[in-house]
N, C-alpha and C. Protein backbone atom coordinates (compact mmCIF):
# COMPACT_ATOMS: atom_id res chain seq x y z
N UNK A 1 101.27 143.09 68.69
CA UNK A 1 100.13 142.73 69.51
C UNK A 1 99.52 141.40 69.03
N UNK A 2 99.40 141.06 68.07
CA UNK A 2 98.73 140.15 67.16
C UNK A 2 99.80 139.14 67.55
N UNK A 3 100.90 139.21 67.71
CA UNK A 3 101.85 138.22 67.56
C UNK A 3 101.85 137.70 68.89
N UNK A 4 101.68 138.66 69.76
CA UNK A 4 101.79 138.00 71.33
C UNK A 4 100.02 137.47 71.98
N UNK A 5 99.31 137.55 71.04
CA UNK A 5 97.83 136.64 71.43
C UNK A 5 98.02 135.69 70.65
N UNK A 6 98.86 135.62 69.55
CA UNK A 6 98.73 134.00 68.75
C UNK A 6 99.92 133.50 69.77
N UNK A 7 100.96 133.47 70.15
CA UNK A 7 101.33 132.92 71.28
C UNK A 7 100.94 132.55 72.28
N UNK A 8 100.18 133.34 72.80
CA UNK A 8 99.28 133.55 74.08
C UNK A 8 98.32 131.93 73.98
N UNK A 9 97.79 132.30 72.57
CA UNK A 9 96.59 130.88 72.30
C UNK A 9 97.74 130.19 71.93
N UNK A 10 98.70 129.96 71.14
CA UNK A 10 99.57 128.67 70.95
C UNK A 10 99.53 127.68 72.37
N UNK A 11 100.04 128.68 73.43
CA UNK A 11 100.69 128.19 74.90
C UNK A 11 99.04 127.52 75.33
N UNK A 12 97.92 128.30 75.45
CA UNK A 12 97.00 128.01 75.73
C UNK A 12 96.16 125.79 75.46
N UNK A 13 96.72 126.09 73.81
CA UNK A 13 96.46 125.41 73.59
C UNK A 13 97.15 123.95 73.77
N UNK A 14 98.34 124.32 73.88
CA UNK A 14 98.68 123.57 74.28
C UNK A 14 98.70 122.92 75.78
N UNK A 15 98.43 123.67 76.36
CA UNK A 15 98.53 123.75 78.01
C UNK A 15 96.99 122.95 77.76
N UNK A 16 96.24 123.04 77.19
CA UNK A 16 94.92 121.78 77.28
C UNK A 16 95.24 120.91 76.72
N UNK A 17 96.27 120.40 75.59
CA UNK A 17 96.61 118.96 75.23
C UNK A 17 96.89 118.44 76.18
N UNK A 18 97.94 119.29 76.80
CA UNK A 18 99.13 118.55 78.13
C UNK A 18 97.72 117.77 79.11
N UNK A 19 96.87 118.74 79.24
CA UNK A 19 96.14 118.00 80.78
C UNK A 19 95.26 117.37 80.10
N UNK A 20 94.46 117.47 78.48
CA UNK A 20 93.93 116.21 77.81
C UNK A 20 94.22 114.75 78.02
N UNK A 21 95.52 115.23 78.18
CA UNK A 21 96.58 113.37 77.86
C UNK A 21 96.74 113.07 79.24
N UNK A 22 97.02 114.23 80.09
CA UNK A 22 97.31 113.16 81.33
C UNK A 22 95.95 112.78 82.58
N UNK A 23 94.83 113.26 81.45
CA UNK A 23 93.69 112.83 82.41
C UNK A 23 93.73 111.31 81.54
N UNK A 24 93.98 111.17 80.63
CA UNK A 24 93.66 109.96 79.94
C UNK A 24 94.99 108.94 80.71
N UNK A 25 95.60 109.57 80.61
CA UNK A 25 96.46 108.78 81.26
C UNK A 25 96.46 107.61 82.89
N UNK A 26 95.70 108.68 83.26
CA UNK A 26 95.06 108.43 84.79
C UNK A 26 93.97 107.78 84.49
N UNK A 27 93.39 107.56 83.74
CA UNK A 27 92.27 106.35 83.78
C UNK A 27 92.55 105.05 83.46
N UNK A 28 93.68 104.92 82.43
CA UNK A 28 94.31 103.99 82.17
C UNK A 28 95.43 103.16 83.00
N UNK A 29 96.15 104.47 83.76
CA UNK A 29 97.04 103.75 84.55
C UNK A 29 96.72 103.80 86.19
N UNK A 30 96.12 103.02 86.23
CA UNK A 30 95.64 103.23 87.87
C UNK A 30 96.65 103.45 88.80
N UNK A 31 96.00 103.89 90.16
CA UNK A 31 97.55 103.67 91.37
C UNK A 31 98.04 102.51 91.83
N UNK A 32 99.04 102.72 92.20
CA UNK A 32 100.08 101.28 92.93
C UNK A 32 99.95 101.94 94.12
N UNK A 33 99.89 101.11 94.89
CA UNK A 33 99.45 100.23 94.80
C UNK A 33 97.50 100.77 94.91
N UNK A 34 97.29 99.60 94.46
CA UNK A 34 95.61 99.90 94.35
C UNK A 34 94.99 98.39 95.18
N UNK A 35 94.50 99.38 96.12
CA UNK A 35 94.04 98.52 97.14
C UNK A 35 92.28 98.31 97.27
N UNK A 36 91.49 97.20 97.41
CA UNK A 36 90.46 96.91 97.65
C UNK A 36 89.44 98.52 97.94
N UNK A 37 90.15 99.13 98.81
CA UNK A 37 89.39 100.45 99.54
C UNK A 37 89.46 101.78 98.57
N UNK A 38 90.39 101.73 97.75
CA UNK A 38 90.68 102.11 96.37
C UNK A 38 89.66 102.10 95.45
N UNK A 39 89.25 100.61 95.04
CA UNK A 39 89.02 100.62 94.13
C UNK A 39 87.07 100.55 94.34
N UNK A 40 86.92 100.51 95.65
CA UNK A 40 85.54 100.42 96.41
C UNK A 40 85.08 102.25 95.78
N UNK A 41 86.30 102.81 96.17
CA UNK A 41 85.86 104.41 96.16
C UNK A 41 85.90 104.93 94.74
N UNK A 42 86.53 103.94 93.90
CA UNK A 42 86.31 104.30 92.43
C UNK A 42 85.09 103.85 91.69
N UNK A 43 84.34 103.06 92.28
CA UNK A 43 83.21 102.66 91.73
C UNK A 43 83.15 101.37 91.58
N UNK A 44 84.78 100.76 91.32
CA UNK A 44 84.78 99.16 90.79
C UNK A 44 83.77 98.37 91.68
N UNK A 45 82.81 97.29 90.63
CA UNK A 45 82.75 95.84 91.42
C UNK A 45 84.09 95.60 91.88
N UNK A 46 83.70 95.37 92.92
CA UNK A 46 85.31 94.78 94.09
C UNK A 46 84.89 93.07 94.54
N UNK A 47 85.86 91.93 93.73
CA UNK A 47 85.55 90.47 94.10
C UNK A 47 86.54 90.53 95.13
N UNK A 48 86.99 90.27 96.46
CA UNK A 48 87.91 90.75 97.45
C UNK A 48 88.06 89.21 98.29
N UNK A 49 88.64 88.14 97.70
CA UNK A 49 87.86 87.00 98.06
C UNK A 49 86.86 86.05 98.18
N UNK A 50 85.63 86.32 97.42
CA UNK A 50 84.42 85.93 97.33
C UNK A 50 83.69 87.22 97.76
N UNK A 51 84.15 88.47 98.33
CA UNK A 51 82.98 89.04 99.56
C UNK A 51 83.01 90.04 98.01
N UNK A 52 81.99 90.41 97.72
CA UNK A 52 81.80 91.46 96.54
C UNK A 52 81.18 92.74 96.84
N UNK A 53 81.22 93.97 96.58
CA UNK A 53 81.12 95.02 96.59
C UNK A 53 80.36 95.42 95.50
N UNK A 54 79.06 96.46 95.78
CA UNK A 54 79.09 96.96 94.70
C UNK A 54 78.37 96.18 93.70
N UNK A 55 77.94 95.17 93.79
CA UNK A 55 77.13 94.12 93.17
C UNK A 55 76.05 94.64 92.21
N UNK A 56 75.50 95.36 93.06
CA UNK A 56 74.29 96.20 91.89
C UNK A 56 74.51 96.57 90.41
N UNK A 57 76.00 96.93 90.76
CA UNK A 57 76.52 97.86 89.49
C UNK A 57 76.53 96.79 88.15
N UNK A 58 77.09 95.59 88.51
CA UNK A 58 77.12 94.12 87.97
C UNK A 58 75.65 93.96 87.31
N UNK A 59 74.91 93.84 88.59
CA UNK A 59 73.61 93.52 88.14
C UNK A 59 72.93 94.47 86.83
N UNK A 60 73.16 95.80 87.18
CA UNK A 60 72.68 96.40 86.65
C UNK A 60 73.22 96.47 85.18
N UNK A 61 74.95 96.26 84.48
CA UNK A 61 75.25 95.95 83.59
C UNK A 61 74.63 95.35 82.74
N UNK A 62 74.27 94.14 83.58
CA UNK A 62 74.03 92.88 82.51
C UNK A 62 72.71 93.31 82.36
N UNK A 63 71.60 93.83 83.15
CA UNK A 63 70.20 94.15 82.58
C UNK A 63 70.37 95.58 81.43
N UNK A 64 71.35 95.84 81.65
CA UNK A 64 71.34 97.19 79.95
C UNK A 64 71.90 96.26 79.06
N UNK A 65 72.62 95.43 79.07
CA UNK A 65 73.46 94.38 78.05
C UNK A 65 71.71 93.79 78.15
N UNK A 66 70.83 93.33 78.43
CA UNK A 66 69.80 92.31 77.98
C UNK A 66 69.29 93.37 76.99
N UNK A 67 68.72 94.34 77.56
CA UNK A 67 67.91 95.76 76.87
C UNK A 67 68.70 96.70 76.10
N UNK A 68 69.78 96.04 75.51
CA UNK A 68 70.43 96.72 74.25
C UNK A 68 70.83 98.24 74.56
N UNK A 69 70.74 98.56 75.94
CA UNK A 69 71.55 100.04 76.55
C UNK A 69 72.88 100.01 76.57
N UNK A 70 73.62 101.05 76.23
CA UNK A 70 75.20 101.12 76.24
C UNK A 70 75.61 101.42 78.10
N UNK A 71 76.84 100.55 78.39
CA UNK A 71 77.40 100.88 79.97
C UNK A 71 78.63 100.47 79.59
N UNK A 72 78.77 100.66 81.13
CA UNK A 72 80.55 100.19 81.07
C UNK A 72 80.57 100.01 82.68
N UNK A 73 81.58 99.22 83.06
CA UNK A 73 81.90 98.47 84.31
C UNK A 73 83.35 98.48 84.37
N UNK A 74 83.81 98.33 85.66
CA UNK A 74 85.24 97.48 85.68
C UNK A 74 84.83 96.79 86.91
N UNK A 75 85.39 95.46 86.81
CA UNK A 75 85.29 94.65 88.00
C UNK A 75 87.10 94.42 88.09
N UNK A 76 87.42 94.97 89.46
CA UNK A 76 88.66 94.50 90.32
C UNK A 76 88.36 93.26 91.26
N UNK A 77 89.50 92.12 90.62
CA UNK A 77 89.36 90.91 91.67
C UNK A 77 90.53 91.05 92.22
N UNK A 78 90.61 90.82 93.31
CA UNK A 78 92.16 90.57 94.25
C UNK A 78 92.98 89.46 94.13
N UNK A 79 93.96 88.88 93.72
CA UNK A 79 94.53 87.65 93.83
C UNK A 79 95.12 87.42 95.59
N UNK A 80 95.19 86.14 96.04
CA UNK A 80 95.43 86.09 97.17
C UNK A 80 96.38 86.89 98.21
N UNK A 81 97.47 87.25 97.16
CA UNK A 81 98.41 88.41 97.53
C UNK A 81 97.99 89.87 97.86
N UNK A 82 96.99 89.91 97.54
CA UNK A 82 96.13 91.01 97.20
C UNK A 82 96.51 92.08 96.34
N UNK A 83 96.88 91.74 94.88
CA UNK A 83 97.49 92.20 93.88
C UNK A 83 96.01 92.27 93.08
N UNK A 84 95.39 93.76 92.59
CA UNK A 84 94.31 93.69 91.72
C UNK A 84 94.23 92.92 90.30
N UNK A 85 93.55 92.69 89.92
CA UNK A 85 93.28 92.09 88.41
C UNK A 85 92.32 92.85 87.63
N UNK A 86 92.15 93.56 86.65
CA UNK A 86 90.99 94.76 86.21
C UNK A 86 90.70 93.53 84.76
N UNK A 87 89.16 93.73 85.19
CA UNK A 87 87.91 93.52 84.14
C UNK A 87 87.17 94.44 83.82
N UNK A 88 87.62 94.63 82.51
CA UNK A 88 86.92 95.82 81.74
C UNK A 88 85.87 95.56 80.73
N UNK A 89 84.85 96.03 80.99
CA UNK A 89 83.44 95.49 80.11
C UNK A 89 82.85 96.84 79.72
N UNK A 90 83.23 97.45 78.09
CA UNK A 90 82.52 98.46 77.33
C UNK A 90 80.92 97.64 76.80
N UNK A 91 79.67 98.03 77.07
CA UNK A 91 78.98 97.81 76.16
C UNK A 91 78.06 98.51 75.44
N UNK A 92 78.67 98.72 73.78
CA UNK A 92 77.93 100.07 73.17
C UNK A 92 76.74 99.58 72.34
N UNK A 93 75.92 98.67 73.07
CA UNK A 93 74.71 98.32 72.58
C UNK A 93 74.09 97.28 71.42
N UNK A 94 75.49 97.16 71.14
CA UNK A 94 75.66 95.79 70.45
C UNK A 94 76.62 94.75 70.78
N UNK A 95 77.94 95.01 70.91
CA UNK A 95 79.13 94.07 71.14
C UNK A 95 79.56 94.70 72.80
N UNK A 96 80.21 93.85 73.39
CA UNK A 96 80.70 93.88 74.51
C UNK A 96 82.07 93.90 74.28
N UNK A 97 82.61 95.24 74.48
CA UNK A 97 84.59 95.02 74.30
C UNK A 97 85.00 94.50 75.98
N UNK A 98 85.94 93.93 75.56
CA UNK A 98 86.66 93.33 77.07
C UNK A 98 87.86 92.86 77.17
N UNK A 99 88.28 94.10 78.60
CA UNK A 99 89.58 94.14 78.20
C UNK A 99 90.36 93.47 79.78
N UNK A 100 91.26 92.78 79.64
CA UNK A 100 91.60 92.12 80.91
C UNK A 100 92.91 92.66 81.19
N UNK A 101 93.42 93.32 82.51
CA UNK A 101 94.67 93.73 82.87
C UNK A 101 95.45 92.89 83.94
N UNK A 102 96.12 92.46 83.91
CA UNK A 102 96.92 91.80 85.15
C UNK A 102 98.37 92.25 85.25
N UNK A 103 98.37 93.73 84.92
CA UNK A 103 99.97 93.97 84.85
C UNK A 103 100.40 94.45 86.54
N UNK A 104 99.16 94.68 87.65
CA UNK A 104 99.61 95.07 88.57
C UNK A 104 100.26 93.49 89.82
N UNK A 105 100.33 92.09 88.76
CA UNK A 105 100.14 91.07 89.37
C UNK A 105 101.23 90.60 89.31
N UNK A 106 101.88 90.57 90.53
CA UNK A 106 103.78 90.25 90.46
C UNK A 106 103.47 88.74 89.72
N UNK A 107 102.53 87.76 90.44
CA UNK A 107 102.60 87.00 90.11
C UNK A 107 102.28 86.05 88.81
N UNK A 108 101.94 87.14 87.93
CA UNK A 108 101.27 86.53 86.57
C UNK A 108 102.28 86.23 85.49
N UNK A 109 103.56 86.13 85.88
CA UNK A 109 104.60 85.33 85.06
C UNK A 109 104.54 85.90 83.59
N UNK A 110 104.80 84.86 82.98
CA UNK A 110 104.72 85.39 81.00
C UNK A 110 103.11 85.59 80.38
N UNK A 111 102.75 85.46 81.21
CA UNK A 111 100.80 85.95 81.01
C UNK A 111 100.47 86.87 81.15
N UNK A 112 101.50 88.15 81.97
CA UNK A 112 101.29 89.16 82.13
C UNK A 112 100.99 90.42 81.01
N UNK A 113 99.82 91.56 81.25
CA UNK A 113 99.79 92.35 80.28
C UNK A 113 98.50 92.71 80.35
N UNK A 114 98.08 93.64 79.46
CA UNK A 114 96.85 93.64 78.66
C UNK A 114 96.24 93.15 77.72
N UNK A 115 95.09 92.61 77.84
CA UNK A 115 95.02 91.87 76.31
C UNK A 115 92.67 92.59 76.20
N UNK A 116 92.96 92.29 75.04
CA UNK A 116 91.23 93.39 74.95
C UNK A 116 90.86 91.97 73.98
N UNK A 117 89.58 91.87 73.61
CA UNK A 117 88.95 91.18 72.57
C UNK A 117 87.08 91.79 72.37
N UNK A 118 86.52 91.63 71.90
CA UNK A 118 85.16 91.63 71.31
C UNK A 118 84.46 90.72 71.23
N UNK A 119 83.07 90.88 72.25
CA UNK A 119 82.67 89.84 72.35
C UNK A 119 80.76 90.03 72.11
N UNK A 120 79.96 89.02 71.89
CA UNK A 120 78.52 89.21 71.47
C UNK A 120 77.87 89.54 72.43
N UNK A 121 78.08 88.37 73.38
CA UNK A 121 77.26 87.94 74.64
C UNK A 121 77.86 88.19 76.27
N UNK A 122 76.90 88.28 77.61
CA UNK A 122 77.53 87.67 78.68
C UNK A 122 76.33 86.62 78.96
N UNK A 123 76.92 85.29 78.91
CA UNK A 123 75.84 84.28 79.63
C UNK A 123 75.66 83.82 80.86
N UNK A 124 74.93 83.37 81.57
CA UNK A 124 74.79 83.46 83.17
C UNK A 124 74.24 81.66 82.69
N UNK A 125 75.17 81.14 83.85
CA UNK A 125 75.19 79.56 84.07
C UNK A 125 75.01 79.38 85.83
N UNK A 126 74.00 79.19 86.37
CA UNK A 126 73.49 78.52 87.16
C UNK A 126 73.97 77.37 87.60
N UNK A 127 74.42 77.01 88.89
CA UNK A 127 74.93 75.88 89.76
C UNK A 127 74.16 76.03 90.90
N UNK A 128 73.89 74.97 92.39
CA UNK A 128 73.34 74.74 93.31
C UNK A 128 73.88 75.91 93.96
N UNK A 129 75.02 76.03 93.89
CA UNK A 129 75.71 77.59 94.93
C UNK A 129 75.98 79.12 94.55
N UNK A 130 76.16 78.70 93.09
CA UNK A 130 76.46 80.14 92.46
C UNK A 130 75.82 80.10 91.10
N UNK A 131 75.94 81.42 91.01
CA UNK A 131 75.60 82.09 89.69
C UNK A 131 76.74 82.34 89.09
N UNK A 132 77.64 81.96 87.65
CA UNK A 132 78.59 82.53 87.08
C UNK A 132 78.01 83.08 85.86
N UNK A 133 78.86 83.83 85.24
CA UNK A 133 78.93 84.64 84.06
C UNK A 133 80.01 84.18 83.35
N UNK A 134 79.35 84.36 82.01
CA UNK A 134 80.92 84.03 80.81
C UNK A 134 80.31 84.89 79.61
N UNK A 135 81.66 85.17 79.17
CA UNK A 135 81.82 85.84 77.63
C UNK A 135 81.79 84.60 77.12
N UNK A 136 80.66 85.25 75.69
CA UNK A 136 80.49 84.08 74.94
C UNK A 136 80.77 84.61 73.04
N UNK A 137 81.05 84.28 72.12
CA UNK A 137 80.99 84.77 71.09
C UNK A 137 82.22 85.84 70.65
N UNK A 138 83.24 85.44 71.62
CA UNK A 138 84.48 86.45 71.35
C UNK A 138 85.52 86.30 70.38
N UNK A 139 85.67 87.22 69.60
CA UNK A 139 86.93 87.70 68.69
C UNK A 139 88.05 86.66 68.80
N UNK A 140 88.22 86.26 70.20
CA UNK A 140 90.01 85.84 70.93
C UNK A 140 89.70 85.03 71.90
N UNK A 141 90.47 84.20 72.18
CA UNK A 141 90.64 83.46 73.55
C UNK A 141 90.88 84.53 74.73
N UNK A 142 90.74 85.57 74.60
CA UNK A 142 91.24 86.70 75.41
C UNK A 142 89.57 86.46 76.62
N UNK A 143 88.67 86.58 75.69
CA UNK A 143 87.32 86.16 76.19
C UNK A 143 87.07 84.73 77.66
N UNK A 144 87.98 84.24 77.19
CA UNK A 144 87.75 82.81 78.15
C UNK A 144 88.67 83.59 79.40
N UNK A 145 89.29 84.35 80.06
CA UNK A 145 90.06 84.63 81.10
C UNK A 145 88.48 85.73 81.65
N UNK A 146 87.07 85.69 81.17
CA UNK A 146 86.47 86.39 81.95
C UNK A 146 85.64 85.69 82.79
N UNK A 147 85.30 85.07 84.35
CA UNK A 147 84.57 84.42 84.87
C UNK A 147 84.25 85.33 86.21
N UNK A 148 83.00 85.45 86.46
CA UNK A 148 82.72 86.06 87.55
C UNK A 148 81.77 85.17 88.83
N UNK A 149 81.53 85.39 89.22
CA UNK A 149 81.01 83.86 90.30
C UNK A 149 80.23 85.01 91.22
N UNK A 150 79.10 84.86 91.43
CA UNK A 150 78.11 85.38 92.73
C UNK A 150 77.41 84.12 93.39
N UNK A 151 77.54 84.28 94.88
CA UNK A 151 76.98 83.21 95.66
C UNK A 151 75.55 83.02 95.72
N UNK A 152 75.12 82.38 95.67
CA UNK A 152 72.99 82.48 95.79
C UNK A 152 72.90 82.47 97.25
């Protein structure tokens, strides 16, 4: 009897690693294709050509990044093909991790991949038409591939 409930919990337990890993899995590996309407319904800021989605969520980032609150974001931009690009912005109240994906981008040649870095700041630079954002204070050049652009 004893022998067939420590089995019982062996299988058990394991049967929650199995779906541990493949929920993790699914956050990490998004769908193919992952389309604008996709990624609208996942929450992402969506840059879809200039037309942005979801903007608040942005906004609202960077005011917990001023007030030292922990968030997290992903902003999906579309390349003209309409192949996503994922911007990933952890911020746990001090440093901003940021992680850039372009592996769903036929066209991103030997640049292709993931690449993450650590960064201090996001700074907001003002022009006559737009508002951009930049990582400032980062670990890596990984930091300079983050630019976001909102129209005034």
């Amino acid at each position: 009897m004893i022998k067939k409930l420590s089995i019982i919990f062996t299988a058990a337990l394991f049967t929650m690693f199995l779906f541990g890993c493949q929920q993790e899995t699914n956050t990490n590996n998004l769908k193919k294709p992952y389309d604008s309407e996709e990624a609208k319904k996942n929450g992402d800021v969506v840059n879809s050509h200039g037309k942005i989605s979801h903007l608040d969520k942005f906004e609202n980032f960077i005011e917990n990044v001023e007030n030292g609150i922990k968030d997290k974001i992903r902003i999906t931009m579309f390349t003209i093909e309409g192949a996503p690009i994922f911007y990933n912005l952890i911020y746990d109240g001090n440093k901003i991790q940021y992680t850039y994906d372009n592996t769903q981008d036929g066209y991103a040649g030997s640049g292709k991949g993931i690449k993450s870095t650590s960064c201090s700041n996001i700074e907001k630079r003002n022009n006559d038409e737009e508002v951009g954002y930049y990582l400032s204070g980062c670990s890596s050049e990984v930091g300079d591939t983050f630019y976001f652009r909102v129209s005034e």
